[in-house]
C-alpha atoms as a PDB file:
ATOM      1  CA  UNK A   1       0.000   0.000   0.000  1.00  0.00           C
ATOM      2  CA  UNK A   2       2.990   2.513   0.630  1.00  0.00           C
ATOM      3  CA  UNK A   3       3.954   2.504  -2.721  1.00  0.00           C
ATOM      4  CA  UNK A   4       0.344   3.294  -4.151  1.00  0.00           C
ATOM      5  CA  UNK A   5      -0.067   6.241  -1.833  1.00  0.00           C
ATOM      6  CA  UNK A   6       3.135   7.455  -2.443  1.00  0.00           C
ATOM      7  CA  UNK A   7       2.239   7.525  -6.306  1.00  0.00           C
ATOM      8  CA  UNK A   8      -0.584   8.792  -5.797  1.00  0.00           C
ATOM      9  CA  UNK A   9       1.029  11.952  -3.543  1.00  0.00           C
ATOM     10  CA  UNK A  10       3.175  12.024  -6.488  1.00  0.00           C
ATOM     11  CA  UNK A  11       0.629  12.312  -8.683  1.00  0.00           C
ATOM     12  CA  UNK A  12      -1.187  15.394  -7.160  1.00  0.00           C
ATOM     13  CA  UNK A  13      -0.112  18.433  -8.648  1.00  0.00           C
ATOM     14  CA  UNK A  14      -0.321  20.933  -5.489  1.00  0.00           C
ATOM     15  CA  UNK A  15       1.648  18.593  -3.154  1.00  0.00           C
ATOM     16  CA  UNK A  16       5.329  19.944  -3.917  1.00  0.00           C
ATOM     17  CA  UNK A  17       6.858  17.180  -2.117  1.00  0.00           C
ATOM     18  CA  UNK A  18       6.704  15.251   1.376  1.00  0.00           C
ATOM     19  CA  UNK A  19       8.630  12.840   3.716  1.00  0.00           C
ATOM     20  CA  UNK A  20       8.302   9.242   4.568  1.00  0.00           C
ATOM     21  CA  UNK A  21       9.905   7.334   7.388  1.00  0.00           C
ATOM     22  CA  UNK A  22       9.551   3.591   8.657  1.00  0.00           C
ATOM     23  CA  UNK A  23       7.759   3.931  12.135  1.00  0.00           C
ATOM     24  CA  UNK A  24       6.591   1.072  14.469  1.00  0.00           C
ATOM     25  CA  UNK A  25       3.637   1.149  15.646  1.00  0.00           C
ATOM     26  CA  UNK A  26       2.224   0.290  19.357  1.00  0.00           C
ATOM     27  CA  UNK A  27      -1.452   0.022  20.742  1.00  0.00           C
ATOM     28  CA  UNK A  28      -3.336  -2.510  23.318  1.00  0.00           C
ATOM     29  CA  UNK A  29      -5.678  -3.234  20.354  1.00  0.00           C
ATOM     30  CA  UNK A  30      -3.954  -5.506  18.774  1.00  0.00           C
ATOM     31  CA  UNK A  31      -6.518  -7.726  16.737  1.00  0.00           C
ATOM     32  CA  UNK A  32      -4.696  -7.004  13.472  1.00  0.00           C
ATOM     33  CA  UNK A  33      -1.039  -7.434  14.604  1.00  0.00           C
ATOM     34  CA  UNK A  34       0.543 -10.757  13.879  1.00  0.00           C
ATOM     35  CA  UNK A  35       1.477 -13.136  16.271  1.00  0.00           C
ATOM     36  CA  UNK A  36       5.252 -11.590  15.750  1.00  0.00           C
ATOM     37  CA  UNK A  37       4.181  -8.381  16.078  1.00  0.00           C
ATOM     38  CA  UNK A  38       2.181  -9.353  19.060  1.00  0.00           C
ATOM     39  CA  UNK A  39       5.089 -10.671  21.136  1.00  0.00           C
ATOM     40  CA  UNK A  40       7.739  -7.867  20.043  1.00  0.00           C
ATOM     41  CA  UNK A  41       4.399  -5.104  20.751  1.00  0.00           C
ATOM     42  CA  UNK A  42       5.030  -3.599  17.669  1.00  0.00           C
ATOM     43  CA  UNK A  43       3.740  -3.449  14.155  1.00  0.00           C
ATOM     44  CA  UNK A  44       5.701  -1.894  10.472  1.00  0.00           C
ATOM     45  CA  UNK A  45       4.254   1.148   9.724  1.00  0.00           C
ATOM     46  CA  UNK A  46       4.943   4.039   7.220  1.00  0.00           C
ATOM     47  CA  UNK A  47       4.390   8.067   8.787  1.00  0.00           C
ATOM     48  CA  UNK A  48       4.311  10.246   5.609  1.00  0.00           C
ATOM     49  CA  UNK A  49       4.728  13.805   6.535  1.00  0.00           C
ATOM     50  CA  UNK A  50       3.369  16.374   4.607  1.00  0.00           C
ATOM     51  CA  UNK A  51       3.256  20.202   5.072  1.00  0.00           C
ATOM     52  CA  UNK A  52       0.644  21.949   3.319  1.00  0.00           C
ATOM     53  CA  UNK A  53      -1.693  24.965   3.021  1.00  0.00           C
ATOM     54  CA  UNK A  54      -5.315  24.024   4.641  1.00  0.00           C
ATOM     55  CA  UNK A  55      -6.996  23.345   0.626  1.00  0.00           C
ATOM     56  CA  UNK A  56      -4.148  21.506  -0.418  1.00  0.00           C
ATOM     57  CA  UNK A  57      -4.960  19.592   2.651  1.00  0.00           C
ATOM     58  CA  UNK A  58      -8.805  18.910   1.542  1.00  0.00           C
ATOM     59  CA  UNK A  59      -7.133  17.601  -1.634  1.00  0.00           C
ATOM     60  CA  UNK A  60      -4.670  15.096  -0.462  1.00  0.00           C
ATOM     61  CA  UNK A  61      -7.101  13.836   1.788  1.00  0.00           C
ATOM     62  CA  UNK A  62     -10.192  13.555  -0.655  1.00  0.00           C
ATOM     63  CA  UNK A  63      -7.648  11.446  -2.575  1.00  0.00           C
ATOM     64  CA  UNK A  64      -6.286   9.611  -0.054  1.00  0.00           C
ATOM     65  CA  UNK A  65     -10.542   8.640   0.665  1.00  0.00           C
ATOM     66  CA  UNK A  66      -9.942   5.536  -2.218  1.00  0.00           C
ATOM     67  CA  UNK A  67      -8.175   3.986   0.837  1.00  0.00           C
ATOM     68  CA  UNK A  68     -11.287   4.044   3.453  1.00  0.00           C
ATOM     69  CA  UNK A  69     -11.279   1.827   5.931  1.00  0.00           C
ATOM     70  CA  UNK A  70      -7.933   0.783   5.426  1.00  0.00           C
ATOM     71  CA  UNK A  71      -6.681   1.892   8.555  1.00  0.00           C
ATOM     72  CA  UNK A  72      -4.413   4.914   7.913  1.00  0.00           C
ATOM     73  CA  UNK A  73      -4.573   7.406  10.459  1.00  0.00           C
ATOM     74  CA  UNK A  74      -3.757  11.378  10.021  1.00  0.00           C
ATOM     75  CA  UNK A  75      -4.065  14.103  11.992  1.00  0.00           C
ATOM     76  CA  UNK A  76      -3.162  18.200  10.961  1.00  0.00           C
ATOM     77  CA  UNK A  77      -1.757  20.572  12.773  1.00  0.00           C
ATOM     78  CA  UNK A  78      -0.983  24.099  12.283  1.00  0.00           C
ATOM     79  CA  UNK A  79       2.890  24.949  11.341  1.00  0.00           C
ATOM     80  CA  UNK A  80       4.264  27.912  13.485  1.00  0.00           C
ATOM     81  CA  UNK A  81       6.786  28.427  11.302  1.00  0.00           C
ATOM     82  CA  UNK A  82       9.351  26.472   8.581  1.00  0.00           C
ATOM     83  CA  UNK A  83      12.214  26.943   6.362  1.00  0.00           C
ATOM     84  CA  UNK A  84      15.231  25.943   5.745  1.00  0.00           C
ATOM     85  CA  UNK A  85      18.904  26.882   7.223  1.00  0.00           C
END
């Protein structure tokens, strides 16, 4: 699945780029983890940063709606201040 979202980022013409970094997840819930994953309590994930304005947020989000119910979680949060030294 990380390599289809990543196209499809790609793919959207007002996201100018954006990070991705190999997390591991943790939770009590965990139904979906395997049983490898269940005794290390910790699953594979992907965190894909992206920093946008607020409609370029609507966008990447009403793409990323092909994926419902798949489990991705997101959150946004406002962005004080960036650049680069």
């Amino acid at each position: 699945m990380e390599d289809r979202i990543v196209d499809l980022l790609l793919g959207l013409e007002r996201v100018i780029g954006f990070t991705t970094t190999q997390v591991d997840g943790h939770s009590v819930n965990m139904q979906n983890y395997s049983v490898v994953e269940q005794v290390t309590g910790r699953q594979k994930r992907v965190q894909i940063e992206i920093m946008s304005e607020p409609e370029e947020t609507r966008e990447v989000l009403d793409a990323l709606a092909e994926y419902k119910n798949s489990g991705i979680r997101y959150w946004v949060t406002d962005v004080k201040q960036a650049g680069r030294i």
